[in-house]
Structures are given as structure tokens and as C-alpha cells.
PDB file of N, CA and C in Angstrom:
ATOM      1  N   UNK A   1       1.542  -6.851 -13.388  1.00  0.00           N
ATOM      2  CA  UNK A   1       2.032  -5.524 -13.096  1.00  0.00           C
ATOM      3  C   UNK A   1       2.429  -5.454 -11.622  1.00  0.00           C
ATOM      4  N   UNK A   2       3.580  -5.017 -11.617  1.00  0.00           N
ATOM      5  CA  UNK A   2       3.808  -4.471 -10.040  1.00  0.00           C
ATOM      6  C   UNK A   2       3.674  -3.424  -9.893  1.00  0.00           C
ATOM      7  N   UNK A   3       3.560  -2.514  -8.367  1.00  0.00           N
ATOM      8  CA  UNK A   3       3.164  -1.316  -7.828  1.00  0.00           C
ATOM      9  C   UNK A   3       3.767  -1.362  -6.173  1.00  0.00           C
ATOM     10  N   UNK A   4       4.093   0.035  -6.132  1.00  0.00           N
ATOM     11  CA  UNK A   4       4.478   0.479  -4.699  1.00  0.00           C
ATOM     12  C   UNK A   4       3.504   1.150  -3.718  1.00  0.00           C
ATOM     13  N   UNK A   5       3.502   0.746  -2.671  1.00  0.00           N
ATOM     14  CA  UNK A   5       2.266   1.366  -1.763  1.00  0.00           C
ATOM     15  C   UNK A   5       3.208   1.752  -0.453  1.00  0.00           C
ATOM     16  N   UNK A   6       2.865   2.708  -0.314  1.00  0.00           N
ATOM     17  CA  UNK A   6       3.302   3.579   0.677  1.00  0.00           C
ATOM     18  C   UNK A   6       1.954   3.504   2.029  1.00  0.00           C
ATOM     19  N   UNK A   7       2.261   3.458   3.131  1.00  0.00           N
ATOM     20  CA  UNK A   7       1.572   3.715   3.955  1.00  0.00           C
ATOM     21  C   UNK A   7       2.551   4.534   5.595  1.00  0.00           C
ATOM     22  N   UNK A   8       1.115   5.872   5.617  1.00  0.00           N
ATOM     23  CA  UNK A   8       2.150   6.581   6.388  1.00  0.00           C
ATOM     24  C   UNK A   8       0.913   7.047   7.715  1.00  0.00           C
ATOM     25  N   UNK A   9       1.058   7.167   8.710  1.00  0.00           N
ATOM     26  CA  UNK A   9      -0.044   7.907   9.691  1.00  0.00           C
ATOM     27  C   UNK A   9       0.555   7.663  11.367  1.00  0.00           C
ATOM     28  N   UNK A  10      -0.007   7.968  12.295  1.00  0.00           N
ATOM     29  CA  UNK A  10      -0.019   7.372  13.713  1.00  0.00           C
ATOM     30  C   UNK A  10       0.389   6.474  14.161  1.00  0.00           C
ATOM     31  N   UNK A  11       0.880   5.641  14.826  1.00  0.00           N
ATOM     32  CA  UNK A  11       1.037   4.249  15.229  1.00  0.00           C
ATOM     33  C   UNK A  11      -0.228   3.977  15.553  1.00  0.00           C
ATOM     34  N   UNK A  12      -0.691   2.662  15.596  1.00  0.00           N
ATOM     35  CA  UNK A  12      -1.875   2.177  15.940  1.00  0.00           C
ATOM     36  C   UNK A  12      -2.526   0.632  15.640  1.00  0.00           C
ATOM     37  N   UNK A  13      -2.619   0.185  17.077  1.00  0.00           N
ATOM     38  CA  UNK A  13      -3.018  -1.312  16.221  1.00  0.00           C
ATOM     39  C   UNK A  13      -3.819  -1.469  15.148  1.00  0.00           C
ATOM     40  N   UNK A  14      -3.176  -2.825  14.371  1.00  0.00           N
ATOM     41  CA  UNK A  14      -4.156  -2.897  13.168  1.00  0.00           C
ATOM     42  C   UNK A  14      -3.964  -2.528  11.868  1.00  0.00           C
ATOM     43  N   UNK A  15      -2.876  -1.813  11.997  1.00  0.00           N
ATOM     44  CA  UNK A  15      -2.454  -1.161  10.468  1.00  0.00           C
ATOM     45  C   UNK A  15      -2.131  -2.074   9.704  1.00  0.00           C
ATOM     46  N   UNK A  16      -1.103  -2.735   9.594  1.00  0.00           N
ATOM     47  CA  UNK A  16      -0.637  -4.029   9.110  1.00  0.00           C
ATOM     48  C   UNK A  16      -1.947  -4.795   8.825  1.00  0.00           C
ATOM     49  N   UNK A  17      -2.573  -5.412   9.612  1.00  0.00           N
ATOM     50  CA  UNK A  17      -3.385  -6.655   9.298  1.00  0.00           C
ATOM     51  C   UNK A  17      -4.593  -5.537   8.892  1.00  0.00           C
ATOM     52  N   UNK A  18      -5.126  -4.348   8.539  1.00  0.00           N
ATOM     53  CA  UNK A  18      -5.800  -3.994   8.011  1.00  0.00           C
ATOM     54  C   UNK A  18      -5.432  -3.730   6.502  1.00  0.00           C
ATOM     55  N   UNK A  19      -3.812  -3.082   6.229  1.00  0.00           N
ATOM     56  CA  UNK A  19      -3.346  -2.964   5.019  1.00  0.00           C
ATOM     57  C   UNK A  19      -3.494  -4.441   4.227  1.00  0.00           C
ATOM     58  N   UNK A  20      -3.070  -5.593   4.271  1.00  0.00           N
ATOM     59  CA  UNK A  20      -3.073  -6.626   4.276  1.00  0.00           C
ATOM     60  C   UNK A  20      -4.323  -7.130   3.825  1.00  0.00           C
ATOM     61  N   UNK A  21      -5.013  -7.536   5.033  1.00  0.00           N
ATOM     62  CA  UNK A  21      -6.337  -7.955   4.690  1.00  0.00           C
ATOM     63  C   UNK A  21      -7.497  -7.138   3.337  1.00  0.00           C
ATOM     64  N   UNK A  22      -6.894  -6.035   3.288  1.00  0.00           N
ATOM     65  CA  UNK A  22      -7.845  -5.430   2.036  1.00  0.00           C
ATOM     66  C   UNK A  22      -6.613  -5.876   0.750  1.00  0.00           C
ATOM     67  N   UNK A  23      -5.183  -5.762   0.609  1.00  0.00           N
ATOM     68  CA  UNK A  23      -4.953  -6.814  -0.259  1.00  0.00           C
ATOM     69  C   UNK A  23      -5.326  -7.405  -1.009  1.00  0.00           C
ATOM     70  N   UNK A  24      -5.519  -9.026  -0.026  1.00  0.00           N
ATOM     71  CA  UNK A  24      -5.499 -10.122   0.191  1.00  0.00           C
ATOM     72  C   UNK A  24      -7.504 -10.274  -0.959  1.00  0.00           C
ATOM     73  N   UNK A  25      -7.953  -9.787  -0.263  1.00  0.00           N
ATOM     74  CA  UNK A  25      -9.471  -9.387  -0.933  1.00  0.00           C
ATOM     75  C   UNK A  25      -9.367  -8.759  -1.935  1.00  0.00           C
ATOM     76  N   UNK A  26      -8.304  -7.991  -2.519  1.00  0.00           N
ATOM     77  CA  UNK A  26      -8.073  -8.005  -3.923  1.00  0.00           C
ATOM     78  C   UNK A  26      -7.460  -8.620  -4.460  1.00  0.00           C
ATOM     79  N   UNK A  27      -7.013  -9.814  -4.077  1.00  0.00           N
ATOM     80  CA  UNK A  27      -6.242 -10.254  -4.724  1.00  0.00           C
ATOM     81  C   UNK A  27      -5.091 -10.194  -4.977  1.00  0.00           C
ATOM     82  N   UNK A  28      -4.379  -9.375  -4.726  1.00  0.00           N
ATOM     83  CA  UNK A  28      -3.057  -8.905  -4.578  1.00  0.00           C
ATOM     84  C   UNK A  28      -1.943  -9.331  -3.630  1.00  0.00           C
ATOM     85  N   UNK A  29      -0.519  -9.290  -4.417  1.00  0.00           N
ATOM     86  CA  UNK A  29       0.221 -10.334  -3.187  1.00  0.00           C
ATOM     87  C   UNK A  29       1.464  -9.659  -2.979  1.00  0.00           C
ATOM     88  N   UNK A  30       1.683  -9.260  -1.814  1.00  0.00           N
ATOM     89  CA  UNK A  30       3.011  -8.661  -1.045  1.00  0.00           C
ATOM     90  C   UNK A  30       3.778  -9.549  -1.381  1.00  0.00           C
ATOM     91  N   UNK A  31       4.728  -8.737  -2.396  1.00  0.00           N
ATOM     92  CA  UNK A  31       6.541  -9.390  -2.802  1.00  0.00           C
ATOM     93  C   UNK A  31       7.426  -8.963  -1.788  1.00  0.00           C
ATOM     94  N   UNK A  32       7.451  -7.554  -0.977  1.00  0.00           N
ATOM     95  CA  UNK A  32       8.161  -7.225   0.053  1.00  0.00           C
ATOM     96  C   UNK A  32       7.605  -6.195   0.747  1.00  0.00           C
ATOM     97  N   UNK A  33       8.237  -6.206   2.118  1.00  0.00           N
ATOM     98  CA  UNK A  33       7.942  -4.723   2.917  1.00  0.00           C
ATOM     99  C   UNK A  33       8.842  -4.415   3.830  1.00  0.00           C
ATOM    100  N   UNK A  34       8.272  -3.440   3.923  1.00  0.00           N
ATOM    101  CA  UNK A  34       9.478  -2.869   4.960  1.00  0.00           C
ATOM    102  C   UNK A  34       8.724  -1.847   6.041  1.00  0.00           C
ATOM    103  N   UNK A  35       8.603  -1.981   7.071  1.00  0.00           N
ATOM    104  CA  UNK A  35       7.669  -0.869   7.977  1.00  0.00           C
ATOM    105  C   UNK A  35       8.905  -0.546   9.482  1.00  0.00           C
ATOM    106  N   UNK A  36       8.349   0.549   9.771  1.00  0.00           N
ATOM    107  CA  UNK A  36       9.221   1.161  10.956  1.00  0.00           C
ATOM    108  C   UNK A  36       8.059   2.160  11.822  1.00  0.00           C
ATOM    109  N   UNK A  37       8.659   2.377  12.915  1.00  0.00           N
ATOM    110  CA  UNK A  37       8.012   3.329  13.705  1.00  0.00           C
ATOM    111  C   UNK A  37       8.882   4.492  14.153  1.00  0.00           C
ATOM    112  N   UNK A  38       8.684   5.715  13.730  1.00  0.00           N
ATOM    113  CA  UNK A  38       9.725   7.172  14.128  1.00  0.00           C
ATOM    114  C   UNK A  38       8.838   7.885  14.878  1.00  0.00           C
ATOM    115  N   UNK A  39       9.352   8.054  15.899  1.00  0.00           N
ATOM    116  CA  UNK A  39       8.373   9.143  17.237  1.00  0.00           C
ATOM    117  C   UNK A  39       7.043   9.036  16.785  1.00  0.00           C
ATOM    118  N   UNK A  40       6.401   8.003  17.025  1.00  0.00           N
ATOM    119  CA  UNK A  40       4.987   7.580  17.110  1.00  0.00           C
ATOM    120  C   UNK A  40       4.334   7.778  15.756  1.00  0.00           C
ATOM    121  N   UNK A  41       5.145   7.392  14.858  1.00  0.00           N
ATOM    122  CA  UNK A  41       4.455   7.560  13.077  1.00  0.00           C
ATOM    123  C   UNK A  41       4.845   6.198  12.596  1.00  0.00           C
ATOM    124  N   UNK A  42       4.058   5.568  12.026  1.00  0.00           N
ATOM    125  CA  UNK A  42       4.166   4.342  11.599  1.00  0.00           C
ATOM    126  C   UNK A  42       4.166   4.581   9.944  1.00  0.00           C
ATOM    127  N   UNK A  43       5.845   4.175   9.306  1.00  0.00           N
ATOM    128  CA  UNK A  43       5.318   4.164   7.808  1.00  0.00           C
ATOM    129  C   UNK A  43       5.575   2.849   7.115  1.00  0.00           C
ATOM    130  N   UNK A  44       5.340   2.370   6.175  1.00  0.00           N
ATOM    131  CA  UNK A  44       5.311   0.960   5.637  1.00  0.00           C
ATOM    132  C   UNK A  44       5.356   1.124   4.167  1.00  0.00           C
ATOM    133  N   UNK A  45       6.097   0.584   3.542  1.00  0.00           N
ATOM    134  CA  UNK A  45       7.210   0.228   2.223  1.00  0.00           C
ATOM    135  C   UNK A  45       6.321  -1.049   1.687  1.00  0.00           C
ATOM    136  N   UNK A  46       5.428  -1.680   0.530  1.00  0.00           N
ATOM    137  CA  UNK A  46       5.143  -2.702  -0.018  1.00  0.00           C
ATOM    138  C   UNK A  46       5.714  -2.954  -1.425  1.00  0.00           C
ATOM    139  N   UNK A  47       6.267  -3.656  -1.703  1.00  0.00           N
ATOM    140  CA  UNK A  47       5.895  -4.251  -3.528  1.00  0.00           C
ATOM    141  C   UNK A  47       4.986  -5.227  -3.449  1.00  0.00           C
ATOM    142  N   UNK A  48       4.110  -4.824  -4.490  1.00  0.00           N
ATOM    143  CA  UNK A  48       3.200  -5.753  -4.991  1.00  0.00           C
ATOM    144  C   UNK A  48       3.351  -6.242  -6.276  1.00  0.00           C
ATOM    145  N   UNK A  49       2.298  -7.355  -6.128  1.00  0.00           N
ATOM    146  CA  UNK A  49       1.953  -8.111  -7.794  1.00  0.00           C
ATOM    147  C   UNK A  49       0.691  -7.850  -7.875  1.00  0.00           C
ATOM    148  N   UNK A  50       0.516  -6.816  -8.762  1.00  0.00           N
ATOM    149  CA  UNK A  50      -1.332  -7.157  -9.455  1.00  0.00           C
ATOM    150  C   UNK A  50      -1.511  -7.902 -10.303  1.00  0.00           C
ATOM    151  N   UNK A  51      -1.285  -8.998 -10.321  1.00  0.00           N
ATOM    152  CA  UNK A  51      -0.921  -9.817 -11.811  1.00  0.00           C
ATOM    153  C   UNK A  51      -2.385 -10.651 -11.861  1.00  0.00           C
ATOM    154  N   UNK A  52      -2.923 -10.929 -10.548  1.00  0.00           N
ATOM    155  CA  UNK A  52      -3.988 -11.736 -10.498  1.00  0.00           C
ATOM    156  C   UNK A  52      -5.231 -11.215  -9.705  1.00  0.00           C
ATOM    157  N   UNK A  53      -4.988  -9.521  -9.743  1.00  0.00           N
ATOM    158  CA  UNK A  53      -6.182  -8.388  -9.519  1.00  0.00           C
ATOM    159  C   UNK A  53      -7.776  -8.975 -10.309  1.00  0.00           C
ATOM    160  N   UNK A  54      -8.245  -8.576  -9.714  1.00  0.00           N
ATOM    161  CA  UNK A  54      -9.712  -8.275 -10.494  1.00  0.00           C
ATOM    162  C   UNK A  54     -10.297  -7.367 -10.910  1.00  0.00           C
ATOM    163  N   UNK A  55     -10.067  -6.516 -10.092  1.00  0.00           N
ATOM    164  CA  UNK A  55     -10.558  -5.190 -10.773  1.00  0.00           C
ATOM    165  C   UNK A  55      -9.248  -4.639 -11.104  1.00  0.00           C
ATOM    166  N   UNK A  56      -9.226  -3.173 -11.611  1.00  0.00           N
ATOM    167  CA  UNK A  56      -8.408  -1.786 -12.327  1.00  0.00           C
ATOM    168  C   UNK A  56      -7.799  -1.215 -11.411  1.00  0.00           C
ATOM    169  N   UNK A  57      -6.888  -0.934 -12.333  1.00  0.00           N
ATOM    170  CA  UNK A  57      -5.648  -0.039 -11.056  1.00  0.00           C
ATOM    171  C   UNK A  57      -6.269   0.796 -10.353  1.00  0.00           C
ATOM    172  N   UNK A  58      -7.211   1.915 -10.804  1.00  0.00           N
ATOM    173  CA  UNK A  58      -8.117   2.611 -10.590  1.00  0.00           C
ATOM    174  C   UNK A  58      -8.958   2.551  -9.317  1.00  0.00           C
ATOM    175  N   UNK A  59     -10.075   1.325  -9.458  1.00  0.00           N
ATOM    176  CA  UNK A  59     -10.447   0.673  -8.436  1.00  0.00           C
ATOM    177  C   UNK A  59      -9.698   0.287  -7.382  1.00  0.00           C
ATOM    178  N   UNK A  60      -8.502  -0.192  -7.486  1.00  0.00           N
ATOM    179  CA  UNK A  60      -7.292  -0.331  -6.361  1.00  0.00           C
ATOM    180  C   UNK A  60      -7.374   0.744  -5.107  1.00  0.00           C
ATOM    181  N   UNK A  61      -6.882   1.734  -6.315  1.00  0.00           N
ATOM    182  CA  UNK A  61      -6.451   2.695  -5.730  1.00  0.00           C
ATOM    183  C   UNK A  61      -7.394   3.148  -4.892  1.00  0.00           C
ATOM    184  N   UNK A  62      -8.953   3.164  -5.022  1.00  0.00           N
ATOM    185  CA  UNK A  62      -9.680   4.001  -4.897  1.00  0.00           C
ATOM    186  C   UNK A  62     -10.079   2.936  -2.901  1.00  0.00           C
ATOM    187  N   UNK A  63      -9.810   1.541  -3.157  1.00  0.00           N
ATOM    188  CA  UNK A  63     -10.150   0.724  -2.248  1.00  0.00           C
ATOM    189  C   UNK A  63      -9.636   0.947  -1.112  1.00  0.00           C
ATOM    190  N   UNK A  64      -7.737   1.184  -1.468  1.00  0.00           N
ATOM    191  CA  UNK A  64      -6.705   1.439  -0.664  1.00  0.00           C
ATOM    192  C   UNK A  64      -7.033   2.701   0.003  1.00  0.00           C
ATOM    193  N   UNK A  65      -7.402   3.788  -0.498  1.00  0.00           N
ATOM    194  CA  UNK A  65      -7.471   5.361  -0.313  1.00  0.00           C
ATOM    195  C   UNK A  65      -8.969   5.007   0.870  1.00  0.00           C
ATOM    196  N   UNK A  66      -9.660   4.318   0.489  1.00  0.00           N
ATOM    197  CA  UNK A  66     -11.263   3.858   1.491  1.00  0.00           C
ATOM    198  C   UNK A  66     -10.595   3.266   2.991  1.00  0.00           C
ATOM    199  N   UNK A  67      -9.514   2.515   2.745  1.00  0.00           N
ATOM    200  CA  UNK A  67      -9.299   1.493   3.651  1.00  0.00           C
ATOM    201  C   UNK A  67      -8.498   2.493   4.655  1.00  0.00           C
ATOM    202  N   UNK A  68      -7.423   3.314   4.213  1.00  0.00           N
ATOM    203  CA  UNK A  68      -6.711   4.456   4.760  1.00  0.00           C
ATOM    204  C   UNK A  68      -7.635   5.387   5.499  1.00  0.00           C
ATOM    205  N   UNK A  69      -8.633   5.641   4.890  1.00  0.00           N
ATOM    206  CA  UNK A  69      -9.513   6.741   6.002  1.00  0.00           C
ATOM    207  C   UNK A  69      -9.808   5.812   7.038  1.00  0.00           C
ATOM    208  N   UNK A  70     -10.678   4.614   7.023  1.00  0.00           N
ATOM    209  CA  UNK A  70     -11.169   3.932   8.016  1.00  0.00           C
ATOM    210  C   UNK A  70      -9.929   3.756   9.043  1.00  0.00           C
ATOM    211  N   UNK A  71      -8.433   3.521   8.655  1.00  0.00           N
ATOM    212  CA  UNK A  71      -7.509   3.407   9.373  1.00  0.00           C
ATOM    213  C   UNK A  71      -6.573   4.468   9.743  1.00  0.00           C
ATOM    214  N   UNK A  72      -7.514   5.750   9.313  1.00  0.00           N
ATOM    215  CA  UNK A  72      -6.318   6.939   9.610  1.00  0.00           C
ATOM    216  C   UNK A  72      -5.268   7.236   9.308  1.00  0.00           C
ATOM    217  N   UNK A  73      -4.758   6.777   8.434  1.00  0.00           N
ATOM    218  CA  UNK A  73      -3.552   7.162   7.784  1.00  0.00           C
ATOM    219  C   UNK A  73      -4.113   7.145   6.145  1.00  0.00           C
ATOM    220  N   UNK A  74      -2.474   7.548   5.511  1.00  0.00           N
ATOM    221  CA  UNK A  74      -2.608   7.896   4.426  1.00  0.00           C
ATOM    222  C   UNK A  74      -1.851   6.602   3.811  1.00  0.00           C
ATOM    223  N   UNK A  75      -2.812   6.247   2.558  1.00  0.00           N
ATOM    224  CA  UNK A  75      -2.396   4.914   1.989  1.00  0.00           C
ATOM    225  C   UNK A  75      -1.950   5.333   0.285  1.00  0.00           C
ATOM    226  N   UNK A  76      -1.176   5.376  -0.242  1.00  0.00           N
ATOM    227  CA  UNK A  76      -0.615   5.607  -1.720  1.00  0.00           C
ATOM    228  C   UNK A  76      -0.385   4.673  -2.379  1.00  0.00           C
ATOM    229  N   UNK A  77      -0.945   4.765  -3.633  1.00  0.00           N
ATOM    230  CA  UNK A  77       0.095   3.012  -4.529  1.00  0.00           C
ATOM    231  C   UNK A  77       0.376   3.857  -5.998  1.00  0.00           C
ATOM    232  N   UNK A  78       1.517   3.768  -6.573  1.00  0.00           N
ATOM    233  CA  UNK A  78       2.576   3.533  -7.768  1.00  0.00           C
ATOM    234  C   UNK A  78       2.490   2.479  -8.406  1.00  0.00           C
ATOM    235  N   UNK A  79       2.404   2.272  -9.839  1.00  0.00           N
ATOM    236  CA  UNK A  79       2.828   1.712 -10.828  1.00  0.00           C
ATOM    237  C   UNK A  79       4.246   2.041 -10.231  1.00  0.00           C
ATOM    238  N   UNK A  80       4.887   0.440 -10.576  1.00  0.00           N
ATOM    239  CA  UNK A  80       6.239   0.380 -10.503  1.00  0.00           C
ATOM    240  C   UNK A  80       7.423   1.496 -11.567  1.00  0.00           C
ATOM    241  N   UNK A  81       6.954   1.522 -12.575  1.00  0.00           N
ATOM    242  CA  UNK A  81       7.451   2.531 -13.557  1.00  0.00           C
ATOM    243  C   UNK A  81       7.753   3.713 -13.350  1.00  0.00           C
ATOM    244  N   UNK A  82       6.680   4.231 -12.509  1.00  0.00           N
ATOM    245  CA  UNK A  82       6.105   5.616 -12.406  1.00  0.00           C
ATOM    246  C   UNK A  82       7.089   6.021 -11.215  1.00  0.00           C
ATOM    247  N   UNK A  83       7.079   4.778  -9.918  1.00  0.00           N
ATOM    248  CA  UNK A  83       7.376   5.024  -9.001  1.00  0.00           C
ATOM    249  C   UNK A  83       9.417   5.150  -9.085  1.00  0.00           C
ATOM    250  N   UNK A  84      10.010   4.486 -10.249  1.00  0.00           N
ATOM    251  CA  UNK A  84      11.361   4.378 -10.760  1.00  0.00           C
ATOM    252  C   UNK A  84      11.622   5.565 -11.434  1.00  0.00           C
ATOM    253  N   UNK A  85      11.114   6.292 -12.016  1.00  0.00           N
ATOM    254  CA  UNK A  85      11.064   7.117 -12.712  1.00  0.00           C
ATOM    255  C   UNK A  85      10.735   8.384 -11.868  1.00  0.00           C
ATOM    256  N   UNK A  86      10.238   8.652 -10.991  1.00  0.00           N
ATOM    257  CA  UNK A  86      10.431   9.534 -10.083  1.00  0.00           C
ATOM    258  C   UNK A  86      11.223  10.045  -9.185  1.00  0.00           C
ATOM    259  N   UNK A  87      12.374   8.765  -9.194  1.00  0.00           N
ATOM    260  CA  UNK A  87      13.351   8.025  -7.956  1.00  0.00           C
ATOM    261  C   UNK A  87      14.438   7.542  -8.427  1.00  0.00           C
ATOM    262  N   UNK A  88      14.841   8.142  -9.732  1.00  0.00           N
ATOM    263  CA  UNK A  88      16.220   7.452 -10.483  1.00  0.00           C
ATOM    264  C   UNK A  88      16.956   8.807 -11.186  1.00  0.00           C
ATOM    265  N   UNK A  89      18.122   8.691 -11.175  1.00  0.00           N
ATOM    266  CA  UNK A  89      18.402  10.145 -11.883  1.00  0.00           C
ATOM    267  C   UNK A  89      18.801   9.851 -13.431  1.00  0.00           C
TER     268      UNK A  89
END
């Protein structure tokens, strides 16, 4: 399964290799990204593969949303479907 993760908050070291590193510990593997900085807001664009997850989308989500407070920003992930289907006319 693939999924989209949005990450949006402050600039601030660490975002990247914190988004990443909790990943990486799930198992999960960045197909692409895309990140920018607009008047001191850092947002970041991922596709993923959960193909070789361990735990539930669920659990994902719930890891990503943990990892986002510790890093101050706001962390989101999409089922790829969900996220096309919101975003296609």
C-alpha cells in the first residue's frame, strides 16, 4: 500500500531526519519528497510504501501524529486512494 504524508510547522532543525528516522523504524520507505521553506514554515510532500510495515495503518498514523508533537509540527498520512480522490475532479 502506498500513502501520502504531509508535514507542516516552523522551520527547525531536525524535521527531516526526525520525520525519517521514525519511518525508517517502521519500516516504511520514502518513494518521493518534496519539502520547501515559505516565511519560516517548513512543509514536506512524502510518498510512501507500507508494503513491508509491521504494524496497521492505524498504528502508523498514531506513531507519526506522536512523532509530530515531539517535533512541533503537524504530521498527516493518506491512503493513496483517499488522498486521489480528494484531489481529482
Amino acid at each position: 500500500m502506498r500513502a501520502i504524508l504531509t508535514v507542516i510547522g516552523k522551520d527547525q532543525v531536525g524535521i527531516i531526519a526526525g520525520v525519517s528516522t521514525q519511518l525508517a523504524e517502521l519500516k516504511i520507505n520514502i518513494l518521493d519528497v518534496s519539502q520547501t521553506i515559505m516565511s519560516g514554515y517548513f512543509t514536506m510532500m512524502m510518498m510512501l510504501d507500507l508494503s513491508n510495515a509491521e504494524v496497521n495503518f492505524d498504528e502508523i498514523k498514531q506513531a507519526l501524529a506522536k512523532k509530530g508533537e515531539a517535533l512541533q509540527v503537524q504530521i498527516k498520512i493518506q491512503r493513496e486512494e483517499i488522498f486521489q480522490s480528494m484531489h481529482s475532479l
